[in-house]
C-alpha atoms as a PDB file:
ATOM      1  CA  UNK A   1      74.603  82.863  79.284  1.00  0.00           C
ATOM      2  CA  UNK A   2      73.856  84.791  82.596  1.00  0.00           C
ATOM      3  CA  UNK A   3      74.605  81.715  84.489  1.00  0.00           C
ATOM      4  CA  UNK A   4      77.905  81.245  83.141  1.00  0.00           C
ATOM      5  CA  UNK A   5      78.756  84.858  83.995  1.00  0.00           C
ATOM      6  CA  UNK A   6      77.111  84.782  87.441  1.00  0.00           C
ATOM      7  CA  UNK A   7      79.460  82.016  88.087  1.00  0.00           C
ATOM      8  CA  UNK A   8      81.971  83.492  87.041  1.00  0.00           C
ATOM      9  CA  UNK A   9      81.353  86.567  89.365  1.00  0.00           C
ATOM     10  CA  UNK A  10      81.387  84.303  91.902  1.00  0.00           C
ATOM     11  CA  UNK A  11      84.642  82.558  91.514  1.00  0.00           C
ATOM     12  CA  UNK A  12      86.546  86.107  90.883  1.00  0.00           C
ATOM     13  CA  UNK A  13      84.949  87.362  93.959  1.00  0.00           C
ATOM     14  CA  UNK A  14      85.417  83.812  95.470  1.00  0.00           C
ATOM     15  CA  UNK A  15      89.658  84.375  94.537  1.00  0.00           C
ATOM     16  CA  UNK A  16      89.731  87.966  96.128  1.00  0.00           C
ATOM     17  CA  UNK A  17      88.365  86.995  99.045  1.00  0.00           C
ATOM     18  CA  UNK A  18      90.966  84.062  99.565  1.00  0.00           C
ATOM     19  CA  UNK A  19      93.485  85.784  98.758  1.00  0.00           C
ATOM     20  CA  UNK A  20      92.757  88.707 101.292  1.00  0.00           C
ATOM     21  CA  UNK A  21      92.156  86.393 103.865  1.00  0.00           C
ATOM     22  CA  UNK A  22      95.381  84.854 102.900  1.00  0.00           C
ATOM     23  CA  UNK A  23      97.718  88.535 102.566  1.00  0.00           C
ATOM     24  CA  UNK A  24      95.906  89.088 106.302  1.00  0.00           C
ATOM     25  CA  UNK A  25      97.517  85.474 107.776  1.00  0.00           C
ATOM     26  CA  UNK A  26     100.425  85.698 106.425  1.00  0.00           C
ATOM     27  CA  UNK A  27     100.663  89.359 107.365  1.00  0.00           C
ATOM     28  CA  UNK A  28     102.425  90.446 103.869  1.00  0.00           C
ATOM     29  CA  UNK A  29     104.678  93.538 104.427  1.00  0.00           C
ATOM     30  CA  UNK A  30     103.600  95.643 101.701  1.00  0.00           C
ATOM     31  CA  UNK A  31      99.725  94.856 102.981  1.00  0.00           C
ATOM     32  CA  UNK A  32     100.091  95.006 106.841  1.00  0.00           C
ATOM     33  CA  UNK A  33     102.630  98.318 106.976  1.00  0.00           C
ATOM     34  CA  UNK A  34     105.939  99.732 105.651  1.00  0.00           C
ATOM     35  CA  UNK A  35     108.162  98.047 108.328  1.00  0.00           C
ATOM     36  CA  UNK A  36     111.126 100.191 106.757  1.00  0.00           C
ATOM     37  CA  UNK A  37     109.178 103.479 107.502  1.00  0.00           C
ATOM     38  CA  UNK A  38     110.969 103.600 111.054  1.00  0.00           C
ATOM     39  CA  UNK A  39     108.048 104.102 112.961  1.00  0.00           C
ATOM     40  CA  UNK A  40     107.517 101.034 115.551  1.00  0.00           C
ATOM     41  CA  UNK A  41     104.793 100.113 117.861  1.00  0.00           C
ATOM     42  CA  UNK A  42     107.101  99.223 121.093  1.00  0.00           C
ATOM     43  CA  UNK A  43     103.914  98.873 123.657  1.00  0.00           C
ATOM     44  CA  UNK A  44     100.662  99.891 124.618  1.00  0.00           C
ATOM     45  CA  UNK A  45      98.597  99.944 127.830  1.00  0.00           C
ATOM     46  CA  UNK A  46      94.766 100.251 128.047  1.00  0.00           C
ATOM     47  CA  UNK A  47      93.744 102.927 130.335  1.00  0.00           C
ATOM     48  CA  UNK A  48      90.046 102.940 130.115  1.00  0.00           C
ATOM     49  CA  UNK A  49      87.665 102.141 127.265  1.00  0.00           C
ATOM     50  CA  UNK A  50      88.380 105.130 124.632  1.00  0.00           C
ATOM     51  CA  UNK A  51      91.856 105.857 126.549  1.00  0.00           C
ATOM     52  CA  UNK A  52      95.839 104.076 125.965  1.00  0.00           C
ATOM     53  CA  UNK A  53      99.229 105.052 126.264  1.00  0.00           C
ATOM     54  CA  UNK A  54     101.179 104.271 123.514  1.00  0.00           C
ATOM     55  CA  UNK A  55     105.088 103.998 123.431  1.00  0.00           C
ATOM     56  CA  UNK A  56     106.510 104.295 119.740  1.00  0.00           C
ATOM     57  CA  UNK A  57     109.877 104.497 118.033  1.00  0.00           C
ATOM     58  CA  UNK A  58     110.485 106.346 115.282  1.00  0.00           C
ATOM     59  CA  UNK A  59     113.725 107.449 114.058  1.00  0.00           C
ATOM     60  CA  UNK A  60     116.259 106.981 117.247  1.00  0.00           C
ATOM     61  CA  UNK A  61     113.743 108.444 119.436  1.00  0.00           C
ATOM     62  CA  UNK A  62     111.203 106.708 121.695  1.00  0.00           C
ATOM     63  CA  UNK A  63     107.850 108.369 122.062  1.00  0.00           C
ATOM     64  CA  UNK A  64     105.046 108.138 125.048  1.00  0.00           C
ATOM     65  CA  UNK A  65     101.664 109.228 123.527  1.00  0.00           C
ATOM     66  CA  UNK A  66      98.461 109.437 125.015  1.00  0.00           C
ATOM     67  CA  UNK A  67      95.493 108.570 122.971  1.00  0.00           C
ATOM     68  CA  UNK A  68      91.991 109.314 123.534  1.00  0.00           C
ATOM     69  CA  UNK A  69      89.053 109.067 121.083  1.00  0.00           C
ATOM     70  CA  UNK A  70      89.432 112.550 120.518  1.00  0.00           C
ATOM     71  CA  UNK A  71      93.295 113.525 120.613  1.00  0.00           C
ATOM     72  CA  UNK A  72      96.966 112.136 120.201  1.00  0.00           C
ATOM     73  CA  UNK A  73      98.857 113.845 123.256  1.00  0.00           C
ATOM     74  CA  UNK A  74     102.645 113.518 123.042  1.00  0.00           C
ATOM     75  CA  UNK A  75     103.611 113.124 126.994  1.00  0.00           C
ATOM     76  CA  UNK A  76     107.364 112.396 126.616  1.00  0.00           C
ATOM     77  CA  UNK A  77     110.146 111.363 124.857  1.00  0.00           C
ATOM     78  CA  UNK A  78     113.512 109.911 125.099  1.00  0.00           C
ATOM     79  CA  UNK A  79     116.417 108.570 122.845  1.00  0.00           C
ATOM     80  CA  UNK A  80     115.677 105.429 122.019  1.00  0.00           C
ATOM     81  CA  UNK A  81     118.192 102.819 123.102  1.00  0.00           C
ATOM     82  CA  UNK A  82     118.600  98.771 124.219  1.00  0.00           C
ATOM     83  CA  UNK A  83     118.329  99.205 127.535  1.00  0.00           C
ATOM     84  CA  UNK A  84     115.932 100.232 129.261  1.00  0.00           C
ATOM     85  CA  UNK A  85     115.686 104.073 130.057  1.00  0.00           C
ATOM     86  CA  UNK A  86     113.491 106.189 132.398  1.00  0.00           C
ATOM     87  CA  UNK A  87     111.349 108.238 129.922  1.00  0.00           C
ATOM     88  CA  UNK A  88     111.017 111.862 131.520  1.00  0.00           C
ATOM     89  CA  UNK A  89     108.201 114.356 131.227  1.00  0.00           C
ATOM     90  CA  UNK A  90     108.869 117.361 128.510  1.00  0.00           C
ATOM     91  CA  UNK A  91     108.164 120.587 129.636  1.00  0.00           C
ATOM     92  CA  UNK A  92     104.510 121.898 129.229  1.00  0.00           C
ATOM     93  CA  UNK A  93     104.330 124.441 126.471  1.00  0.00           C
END
């Protein structure tokens, strides 16, 4: 009896594994991220070890954020559009 269920254990965890491994390679939408959210990764540059800038888009409007280990700074901003556009400094508050 407690082999039979031991094995059994096994193959159920044996299934969720392969099929996690699976959702992560085929990078399933509803897994990996709401692409329809409207918030879009459009690059990122390593500054340091802890420190990146980050240029998103979300909703029409393209974003330059700082990121540290310790804060998300918003540096500047800029419509968002196909070509590409200077992205200017906002105004400290």
């Amino acid at each position: 009896m407690l082999p039979q269920l031991l094995s059994a254990l096994l193959l159920v965890l044996g299934l969720m594994g392969a099929l996690a491994w699976l959702a992560r390679r085929m990078r399933l939408p509803h897994l990996a991220g709401n692409r329809e959210s409207g918030l879009q990764l459009r690059s990122s540059m390593n500054l340091g070890q802890r420190e990146k800038l980050v240029v998103v888009q979300f909703e029409g409007e393209q974003i330059l954020l700082g990121v540290t280990a310790s804060s998300i700074n918003r540096l500047a901003s800029t419509p968002a559009g196909p070509a590409a556009v200077e992205i200017k400094p906002e105004a400290a508050a």
